[in-house]
C-alpha atoms as a PDB file:
ATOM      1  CA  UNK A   1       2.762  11.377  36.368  1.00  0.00           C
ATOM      2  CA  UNK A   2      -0.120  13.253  38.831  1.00  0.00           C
ATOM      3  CA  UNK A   3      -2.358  10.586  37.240  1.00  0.00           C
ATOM      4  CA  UNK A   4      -0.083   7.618  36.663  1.00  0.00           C
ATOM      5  CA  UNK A   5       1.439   7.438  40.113  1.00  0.00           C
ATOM      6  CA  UNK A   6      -2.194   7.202  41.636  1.00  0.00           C
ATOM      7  CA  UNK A   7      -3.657   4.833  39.752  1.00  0.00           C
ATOM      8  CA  UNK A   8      -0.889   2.464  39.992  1.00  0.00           C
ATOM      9  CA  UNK A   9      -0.602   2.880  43.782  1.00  0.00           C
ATOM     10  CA  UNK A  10      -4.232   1.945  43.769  1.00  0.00           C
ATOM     11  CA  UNK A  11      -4.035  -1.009  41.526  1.00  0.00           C
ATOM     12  CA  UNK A  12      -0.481  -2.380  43.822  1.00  0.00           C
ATOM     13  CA  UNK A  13      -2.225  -1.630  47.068  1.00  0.00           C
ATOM     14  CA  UNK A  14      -5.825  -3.350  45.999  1.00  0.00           C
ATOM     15  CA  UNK A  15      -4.072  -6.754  44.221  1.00  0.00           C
ATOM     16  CA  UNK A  16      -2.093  -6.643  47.334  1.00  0.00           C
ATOM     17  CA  UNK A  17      -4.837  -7.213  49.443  1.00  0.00           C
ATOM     18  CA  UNK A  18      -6.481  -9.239  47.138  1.00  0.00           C
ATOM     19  CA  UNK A  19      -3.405 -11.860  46.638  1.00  0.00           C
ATOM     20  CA  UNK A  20      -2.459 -12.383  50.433  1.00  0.00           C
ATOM     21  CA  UNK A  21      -6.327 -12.855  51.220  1.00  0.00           C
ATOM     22  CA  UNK A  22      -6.942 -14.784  48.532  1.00  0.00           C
ATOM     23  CA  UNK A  23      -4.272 -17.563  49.433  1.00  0.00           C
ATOM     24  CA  UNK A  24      -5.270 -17.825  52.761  1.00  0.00           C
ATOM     25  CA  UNK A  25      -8.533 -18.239  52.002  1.00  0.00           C
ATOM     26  CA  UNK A  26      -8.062 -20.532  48.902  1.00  0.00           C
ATOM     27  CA  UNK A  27      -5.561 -22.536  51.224  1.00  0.00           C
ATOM     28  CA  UNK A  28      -8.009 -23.016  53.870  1.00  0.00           C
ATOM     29  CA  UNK A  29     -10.770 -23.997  51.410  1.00  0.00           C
ATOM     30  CA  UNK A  30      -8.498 -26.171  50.054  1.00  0.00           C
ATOM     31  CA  UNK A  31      -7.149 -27.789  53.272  1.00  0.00           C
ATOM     32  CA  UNK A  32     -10.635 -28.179  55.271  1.00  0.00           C
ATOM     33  CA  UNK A  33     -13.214 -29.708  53.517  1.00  0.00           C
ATOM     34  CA  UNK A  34     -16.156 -28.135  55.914  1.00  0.00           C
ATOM     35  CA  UNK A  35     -15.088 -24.295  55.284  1.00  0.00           C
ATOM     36  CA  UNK A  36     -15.168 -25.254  51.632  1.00  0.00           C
ATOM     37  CA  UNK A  37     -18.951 -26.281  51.785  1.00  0.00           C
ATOM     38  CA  UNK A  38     -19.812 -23.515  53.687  1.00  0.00           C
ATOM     39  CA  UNK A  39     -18.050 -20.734  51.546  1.00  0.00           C
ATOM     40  CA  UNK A  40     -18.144 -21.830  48.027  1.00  0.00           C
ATOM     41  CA  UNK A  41     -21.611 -20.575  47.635  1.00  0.00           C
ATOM     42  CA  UNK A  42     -20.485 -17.432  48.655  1.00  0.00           C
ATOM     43  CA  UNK A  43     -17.992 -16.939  46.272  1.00  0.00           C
ATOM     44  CA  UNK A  44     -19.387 -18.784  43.244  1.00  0.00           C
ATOM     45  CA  UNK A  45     -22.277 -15.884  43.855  1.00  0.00           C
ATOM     46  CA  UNK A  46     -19.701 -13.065  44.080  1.00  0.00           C
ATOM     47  CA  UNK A  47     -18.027 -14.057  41.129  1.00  0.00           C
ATOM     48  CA  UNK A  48     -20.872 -14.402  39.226  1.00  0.00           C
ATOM     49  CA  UNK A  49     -21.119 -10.382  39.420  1.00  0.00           C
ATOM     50  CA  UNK A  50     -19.478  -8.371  36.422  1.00  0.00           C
ATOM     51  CA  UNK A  51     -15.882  -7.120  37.965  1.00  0.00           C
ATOM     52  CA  UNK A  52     -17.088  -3.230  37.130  1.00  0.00           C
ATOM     53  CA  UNK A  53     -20.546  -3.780  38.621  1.00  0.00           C
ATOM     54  CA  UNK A  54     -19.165  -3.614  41.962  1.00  0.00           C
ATOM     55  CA  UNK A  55     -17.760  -0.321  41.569  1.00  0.00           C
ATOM     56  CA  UNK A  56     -21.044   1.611  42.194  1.00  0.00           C
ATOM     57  CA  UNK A  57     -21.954  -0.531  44.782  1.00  0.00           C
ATOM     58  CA  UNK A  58     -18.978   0.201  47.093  1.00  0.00           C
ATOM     59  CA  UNK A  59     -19.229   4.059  45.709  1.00  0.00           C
ATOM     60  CA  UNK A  60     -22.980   4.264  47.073  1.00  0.00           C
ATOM     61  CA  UNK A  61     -21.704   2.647  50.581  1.00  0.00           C
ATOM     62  CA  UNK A  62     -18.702   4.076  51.107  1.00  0.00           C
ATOM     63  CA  UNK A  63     -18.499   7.173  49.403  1.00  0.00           C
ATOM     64  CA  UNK A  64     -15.339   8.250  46.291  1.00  0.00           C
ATOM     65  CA  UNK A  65     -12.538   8.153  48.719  1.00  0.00           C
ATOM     66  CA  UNK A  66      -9.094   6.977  47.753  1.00  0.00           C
ATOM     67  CA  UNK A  67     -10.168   3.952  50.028  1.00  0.00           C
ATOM     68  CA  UNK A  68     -13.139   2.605  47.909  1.00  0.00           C
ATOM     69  CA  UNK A  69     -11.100   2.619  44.757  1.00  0.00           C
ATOM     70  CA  UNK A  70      -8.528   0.562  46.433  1.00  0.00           C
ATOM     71  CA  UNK A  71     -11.413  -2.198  48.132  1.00  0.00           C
ATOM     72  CA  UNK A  72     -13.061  -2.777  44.959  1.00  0.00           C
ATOM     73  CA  UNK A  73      -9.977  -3.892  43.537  1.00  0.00           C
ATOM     74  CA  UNK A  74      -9.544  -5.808  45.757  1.00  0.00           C
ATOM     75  CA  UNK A  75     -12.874  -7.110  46.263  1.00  0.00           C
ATOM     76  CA  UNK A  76     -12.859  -7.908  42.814  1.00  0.00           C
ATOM     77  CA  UNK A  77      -9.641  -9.895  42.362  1.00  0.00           C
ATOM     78  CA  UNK A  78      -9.672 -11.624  45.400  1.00  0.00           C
ATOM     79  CA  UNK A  79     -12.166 -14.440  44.117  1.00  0.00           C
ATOM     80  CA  UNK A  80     -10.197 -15.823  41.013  1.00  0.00           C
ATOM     81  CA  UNK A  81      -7.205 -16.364  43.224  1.00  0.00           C
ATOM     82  CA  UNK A  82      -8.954 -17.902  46.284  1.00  0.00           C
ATOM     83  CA  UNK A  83     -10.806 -20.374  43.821  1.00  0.00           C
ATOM     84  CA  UNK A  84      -7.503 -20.973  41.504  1.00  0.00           C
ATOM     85  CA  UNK A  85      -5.783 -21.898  45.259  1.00  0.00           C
ATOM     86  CA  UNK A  86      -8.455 -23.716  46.096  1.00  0.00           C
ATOM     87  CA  UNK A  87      -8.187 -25.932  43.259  1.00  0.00           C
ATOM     88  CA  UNK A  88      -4.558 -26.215  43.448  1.00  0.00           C
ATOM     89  CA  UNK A  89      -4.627 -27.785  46.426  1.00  0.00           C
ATOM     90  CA  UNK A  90      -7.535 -30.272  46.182  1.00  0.00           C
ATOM     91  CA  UNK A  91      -5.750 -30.936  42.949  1.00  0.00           C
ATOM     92  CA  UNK A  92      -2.442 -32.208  44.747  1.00  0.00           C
ATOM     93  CA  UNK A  93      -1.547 -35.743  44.037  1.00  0.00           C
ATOM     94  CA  UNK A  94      -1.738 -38.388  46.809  1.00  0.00           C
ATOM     95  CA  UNK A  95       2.169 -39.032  47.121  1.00  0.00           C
ATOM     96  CA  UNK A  96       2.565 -35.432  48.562  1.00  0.00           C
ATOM     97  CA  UNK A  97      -0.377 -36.332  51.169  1.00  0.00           C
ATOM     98  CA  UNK A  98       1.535 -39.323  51.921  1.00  0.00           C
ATOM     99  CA  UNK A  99       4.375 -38.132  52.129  1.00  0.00           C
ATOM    100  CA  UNK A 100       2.981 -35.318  54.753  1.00  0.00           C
ATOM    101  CA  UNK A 101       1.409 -37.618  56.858  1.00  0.00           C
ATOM    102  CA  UNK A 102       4.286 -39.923  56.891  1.00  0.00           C
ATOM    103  CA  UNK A 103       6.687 -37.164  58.399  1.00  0.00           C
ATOM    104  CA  UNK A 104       3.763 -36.095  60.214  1.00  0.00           C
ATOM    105  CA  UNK A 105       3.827 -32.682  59.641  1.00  0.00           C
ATOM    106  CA  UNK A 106       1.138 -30.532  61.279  1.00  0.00           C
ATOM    107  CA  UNK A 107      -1.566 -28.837  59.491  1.00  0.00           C
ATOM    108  CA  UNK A 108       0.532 -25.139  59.720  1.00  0.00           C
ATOM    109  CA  UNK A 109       3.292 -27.433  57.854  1.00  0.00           C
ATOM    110  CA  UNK A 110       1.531 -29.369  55.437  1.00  0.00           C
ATOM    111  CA  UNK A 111      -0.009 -26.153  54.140  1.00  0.00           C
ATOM    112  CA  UNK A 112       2.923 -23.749  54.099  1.00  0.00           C
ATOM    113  CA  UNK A 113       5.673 -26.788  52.933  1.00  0.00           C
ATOM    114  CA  UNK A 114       3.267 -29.345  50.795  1.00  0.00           C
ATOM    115  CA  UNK A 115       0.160 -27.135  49.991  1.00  0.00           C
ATOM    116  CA  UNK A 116       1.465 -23.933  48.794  1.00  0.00           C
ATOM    117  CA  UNK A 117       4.205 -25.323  46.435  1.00  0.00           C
ATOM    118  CA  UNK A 118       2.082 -27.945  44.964  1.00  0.00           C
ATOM    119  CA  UNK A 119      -0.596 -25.804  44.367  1.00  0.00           C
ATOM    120  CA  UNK A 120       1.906 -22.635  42.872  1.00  0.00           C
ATOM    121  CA  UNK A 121       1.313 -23.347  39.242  1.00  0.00           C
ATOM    122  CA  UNK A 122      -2.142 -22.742  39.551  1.00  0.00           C
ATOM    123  CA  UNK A 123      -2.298 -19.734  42.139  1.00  0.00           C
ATOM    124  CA  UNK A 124      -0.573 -18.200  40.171  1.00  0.00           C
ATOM    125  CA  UNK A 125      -2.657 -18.824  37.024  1.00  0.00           C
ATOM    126  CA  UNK A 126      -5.326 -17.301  39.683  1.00  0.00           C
ATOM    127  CA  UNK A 127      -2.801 -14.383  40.417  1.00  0.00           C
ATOM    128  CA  UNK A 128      -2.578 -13.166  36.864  1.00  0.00           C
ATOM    129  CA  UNK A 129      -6.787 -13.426  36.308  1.00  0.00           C
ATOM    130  CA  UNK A 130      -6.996 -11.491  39.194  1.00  0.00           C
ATOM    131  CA  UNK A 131      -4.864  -8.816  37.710  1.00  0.00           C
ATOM    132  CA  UNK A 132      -6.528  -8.440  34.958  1.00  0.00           C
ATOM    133  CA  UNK A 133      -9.881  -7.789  36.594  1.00  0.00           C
ATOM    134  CA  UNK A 134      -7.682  -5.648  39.335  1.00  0.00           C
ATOM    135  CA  UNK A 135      -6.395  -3.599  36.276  1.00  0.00           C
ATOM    136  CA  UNK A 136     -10.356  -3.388  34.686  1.00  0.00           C
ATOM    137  CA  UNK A 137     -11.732  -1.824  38.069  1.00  0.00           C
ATOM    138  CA  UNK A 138      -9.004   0.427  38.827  1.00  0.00           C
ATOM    139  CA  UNK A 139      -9.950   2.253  35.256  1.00  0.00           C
ATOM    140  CA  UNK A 140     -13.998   2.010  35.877  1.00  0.00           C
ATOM    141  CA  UNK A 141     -13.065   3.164  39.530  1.00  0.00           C
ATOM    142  CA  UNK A 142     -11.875   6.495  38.159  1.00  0.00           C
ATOM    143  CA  UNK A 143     -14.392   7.486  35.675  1.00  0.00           C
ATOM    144  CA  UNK A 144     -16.655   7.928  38.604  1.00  0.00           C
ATOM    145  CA  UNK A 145     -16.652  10.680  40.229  1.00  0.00           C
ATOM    146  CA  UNK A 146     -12.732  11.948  40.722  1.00  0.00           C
ATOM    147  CA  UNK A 147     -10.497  13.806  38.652  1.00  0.00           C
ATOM    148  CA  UNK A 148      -7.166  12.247  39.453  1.00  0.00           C
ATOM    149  CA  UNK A 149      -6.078   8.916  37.964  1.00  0.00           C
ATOM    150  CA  UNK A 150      -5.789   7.503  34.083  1.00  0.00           C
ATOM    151  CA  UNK A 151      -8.935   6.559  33.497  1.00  0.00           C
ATOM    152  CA  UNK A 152     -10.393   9.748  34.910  1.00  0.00           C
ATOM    153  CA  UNK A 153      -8.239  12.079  32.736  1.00  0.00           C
ATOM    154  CA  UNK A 154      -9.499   9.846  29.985  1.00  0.00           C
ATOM    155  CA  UNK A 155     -12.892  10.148  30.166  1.00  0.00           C
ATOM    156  CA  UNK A 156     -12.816  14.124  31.261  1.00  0.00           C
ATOM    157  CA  UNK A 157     -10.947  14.373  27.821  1.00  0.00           C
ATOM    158  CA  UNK A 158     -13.511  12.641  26.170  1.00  0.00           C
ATOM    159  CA  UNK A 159     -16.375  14.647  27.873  1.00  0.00           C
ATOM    160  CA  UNK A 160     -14.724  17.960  26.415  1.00  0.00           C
ATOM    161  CA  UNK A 161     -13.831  16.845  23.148  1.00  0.00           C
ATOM    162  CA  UNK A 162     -10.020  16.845  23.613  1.00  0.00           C
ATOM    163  CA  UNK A 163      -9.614  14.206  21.110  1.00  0.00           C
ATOM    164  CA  UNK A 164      -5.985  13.783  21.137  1.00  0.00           C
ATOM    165  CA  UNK A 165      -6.075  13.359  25.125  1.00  0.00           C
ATOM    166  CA  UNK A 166      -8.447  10.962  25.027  1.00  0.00           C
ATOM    167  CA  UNK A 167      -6.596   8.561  22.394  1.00  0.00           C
ATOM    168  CA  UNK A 168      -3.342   9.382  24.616  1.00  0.00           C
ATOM    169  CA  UNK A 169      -4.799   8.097  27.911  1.00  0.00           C
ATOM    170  CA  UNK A 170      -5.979   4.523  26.082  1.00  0.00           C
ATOM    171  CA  UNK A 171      -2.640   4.352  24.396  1.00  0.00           C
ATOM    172  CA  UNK A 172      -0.912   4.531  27.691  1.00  0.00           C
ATOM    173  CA  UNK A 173      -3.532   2.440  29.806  1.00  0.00           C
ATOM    174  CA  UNK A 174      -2.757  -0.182  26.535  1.00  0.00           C
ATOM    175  CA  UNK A 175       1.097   0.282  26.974  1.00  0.00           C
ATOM    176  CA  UNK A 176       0.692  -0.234  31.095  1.00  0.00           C
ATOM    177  CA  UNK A 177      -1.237  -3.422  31.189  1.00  0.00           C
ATOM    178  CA  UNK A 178       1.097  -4.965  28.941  1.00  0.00           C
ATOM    179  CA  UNK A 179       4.245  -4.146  30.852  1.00  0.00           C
ATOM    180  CA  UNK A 180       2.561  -4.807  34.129  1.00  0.00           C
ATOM    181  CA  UNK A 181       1.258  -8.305  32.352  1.00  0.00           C
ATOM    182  CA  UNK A 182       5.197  -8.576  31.375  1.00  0.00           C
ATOM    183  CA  UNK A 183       6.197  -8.024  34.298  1.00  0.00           C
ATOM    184  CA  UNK A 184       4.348 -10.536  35.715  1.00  0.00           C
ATOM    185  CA  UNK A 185       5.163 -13.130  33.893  1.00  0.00           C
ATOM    186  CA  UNK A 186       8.628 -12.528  34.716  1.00  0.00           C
ATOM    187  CA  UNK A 187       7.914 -13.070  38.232  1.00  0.00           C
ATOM    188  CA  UNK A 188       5.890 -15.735  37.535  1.00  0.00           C
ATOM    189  CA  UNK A 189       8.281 -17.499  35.521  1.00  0.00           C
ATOM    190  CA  UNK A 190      11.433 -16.879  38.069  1.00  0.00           C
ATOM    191  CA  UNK A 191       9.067 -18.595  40.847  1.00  0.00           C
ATOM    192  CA  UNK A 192       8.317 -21.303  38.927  1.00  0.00           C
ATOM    193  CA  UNK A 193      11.396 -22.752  37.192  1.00  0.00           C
ATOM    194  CA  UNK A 194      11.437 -25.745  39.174  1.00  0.00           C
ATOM    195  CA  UNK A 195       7.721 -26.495  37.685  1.00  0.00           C
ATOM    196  CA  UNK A 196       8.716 -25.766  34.348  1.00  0.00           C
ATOM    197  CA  UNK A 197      11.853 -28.213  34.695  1.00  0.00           C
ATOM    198  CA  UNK A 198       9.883 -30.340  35.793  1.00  0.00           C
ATOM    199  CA  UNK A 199       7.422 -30.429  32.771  1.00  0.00           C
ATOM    200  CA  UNK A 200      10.521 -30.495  30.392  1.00  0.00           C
ATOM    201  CA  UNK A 201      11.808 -33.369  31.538  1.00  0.00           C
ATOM    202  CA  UNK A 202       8.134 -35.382  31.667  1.00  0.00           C
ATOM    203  CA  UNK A 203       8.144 -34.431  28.089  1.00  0.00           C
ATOM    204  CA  UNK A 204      11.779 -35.580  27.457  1.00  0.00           C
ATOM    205  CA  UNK A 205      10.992 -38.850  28.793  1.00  0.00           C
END
């Protein structure tokens, strides 16, 4: 548990970070056409990089604190979520805009009560992409330079030729990315039953 406890703290702070600044951003993107063209460039560079490539970058700036660990998670799963936002909400069908507009709902509304559920399905397609690349740097994050966390005890075993540690430490980072994964799609599928209704019964008719 000295190692576990850690590394998941790291990984719920980081996607943390990563999913409430990804939305905003994605929504924004999504919402004002200008921001888009100005930003896209930005992050269709950034997420161009391999997600463990930033991990010695933020190392060499800011040191092996707790604190990097946590920022390049972030860092790195912020951009699949922004973009999957993003494309949610450019991807919303004209009878929601219409509808908007027709109530005239402000911009604050329109994004919170038309833009956010419309584009749910696919943020959260965004949200689980990001946790998979959250979950990849929070292991490369440890096997440089710190002893405390999963993938550090892993690799320290490795480096001294304790075999059975070694396998024991993959085993377990295999068994906790599939309940996290799991667990997400629990969550994912609570918050979307109204979506998946909704497909069932375009299919029924």
């Amino acid at each position: 548990m000295s190692d576990v406890v850690p590394s998941l703290a790291n990984l719920a702070l980081g996607f943390a970070i990563a999913a409430v600044a990804g939305v905003i951003l994605g929504m924004l993107m999504g919402t004002f056409k200008r921001l888009r063209w100005m930003l896209s460039p930005i992050m269709d560079f950034f997420r161009s990089i391999p997600t463990v490539a930033l991990v010695p970058i933020f190392i060499s700036l800011f040191g092996f604190g707790n604190e990097t660990r946590v920022v390049s998670i972030a860092v790195a799963s912020v951009f699949p979520i922004a973009i999957a936002t993003m494309d949610g909400v450019r991807g919303l069908d004209q009878v929601r805009r219409d509808v908007a507009t027709v109530f005239k709902l402000t911009t604050f509304e329109r994004m919170l009560r038309v833009n956010l559920p419309g584009a749910s399905p696919m943020l959260f397609s965004g949200l689980q992409v990001g946790l998979m690349y959250a979950f990849i740097v929070m292991i490369a994050s440890e096997m440089l330079g710190i002893s405390v966390g999963i993938g550090a005890i892993t690799l320290e075993s490795q480096q001294t030729f304790r075999m059975a540690d070694m396998w024991a430490g993959i085993l377990l980072l295999g068994v906790i990315g599939y309940l996290i994964n799991l667990l997400f799609l629990l969550v994912r599928r609570r918050a979307l039953r109204w979506y998946f209704a909704s497909q069932r019964v375009k299919r029924a008719g």
